[in-house]
Protein backbone atom coordinates (compact mmCIF):
# COMPACT_ATOMS: atom_id res chain seq x y z
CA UNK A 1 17.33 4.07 -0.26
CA UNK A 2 15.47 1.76 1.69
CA UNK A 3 12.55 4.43 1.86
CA UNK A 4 12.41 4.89 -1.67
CA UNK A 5 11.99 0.96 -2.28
CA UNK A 6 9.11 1.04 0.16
CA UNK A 7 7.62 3.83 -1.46
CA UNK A 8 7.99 2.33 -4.78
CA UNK A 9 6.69 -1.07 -3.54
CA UNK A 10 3.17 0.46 -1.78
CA UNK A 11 2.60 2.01 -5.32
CA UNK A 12 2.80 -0.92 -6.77
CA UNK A 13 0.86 -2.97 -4.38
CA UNK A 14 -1.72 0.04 -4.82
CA UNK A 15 -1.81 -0.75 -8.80
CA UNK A 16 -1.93 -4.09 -8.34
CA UNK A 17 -5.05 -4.04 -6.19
CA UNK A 18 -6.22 -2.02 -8.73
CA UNK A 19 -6.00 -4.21 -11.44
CA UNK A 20 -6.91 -7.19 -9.66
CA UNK A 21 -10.44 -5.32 -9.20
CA UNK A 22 -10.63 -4.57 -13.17
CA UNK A 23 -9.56 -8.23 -13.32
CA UNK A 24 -12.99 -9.83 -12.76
CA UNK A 25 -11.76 -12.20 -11.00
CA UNK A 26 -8.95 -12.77 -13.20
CA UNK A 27 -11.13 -13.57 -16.43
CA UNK A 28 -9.51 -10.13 -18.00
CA UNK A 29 -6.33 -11.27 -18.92
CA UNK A 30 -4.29 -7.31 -19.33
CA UNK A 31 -5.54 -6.34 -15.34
CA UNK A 32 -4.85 -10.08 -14.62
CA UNK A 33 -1.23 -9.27 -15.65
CA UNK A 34 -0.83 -5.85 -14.36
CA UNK A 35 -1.81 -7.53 -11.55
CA UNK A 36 0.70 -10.16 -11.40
CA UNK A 37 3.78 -7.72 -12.43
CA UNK A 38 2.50 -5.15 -9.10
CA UNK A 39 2.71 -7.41 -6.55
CA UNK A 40 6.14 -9.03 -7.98
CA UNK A 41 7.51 -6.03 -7.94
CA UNK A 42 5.85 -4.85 -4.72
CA UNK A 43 7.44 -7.89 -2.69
CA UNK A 44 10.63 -7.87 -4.43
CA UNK A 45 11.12 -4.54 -3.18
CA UNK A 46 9.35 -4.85 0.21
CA UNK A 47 11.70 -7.36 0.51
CA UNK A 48 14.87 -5.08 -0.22
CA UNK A 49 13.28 -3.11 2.03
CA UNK A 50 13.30 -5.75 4.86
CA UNK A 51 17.40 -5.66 3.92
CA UNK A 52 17.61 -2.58 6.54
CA UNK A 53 13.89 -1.60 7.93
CA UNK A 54 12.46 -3.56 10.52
CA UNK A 55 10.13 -6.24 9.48
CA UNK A 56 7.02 -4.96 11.86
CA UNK A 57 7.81 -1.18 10.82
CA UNK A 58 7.85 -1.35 7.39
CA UNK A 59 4.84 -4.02 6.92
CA UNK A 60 3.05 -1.31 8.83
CA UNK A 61 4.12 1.63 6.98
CA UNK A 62 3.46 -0.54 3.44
CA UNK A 63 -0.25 -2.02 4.76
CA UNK A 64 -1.10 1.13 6.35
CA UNK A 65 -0.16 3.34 3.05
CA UNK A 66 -1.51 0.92 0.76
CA UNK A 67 -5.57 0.61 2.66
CA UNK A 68 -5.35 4.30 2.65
CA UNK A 69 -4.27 5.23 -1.41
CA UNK A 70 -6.61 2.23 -2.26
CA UNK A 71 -9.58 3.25 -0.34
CA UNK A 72 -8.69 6.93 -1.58
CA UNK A 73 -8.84 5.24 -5.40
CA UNK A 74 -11.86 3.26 -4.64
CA UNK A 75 -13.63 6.46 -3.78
CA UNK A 76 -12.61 8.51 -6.18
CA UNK A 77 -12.73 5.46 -9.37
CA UNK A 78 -14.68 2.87 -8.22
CA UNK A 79 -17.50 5.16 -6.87
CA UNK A 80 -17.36 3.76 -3.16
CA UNK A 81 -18.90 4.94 -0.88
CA UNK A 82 -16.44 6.42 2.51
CA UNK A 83 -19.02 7.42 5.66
CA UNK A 84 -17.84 9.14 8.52
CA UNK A 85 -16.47 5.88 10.58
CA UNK A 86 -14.62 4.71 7.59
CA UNK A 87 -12.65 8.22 6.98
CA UNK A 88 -12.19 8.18 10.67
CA UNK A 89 -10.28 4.78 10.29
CA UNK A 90 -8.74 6.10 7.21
CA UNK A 91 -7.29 9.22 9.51
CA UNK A 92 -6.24 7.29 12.08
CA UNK A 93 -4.04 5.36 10.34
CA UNK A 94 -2.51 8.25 8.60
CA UNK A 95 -1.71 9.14 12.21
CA UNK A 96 -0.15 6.05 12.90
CA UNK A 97 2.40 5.91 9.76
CA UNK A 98 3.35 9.87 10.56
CA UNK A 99 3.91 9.02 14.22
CA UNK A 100 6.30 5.84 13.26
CA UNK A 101 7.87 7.69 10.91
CA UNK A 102 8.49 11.45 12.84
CA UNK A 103 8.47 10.25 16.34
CA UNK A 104 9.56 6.31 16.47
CA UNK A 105 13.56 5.20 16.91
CA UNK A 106 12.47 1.77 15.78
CA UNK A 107 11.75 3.04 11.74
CA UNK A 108 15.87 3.36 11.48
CA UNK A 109 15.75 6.42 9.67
């Protein structure tokens, strides 16, 4: 279950970020919101995760995930612009959640 609340918790870290860009700096008040409600939720269950993953594996799981699916929206949405170097990055650490989660003991799963 743990798992599931970390999955659910990068998601909504992922549409927070979102929003807080739509938020213009926080002079929209709807993305300001949506804003406010992701990251709740995203700690509150980060923090359920904590209940049974290790601290420094799931922070890197959650802030690996999260750069990745928000640098995959800000291409795709926001137009930005991902060269060579940067999908590089972005591919490495894919590679470093998929070898913590199929190869490490310490991700308790």
């Amino acid at each position: 279950m743990a798992y599931l609340y970390l999955a659910v918790a990068i998601i909504a870290e992922v549409i927070g970020t979102t929003a807080m860009k739509l938020s213009d700096g926080f002079t929209r008040p709807v993305p300001s919101a949506v804003t406010a409600v992701g990251y709740g939720v995203a700690f509150l269950l980060l923090s359920w995760t904590l209940r049974s993953v290790p601290v420094g594996i799931a922070y890197a799981i959650w802030s690996g995930a999260g750069i990745v699916l928000i640098s995959a929206i800000g291409w795709v949405w926001f137009k930005q612009v991902l060269d060579l170097p940067a999908l590089a990055g972005l591919g490495l650490i894919l590679a470093g959640i998929l070898v913590i989660n199929l190869f490490s003991k310490s991700a308790g799963h």
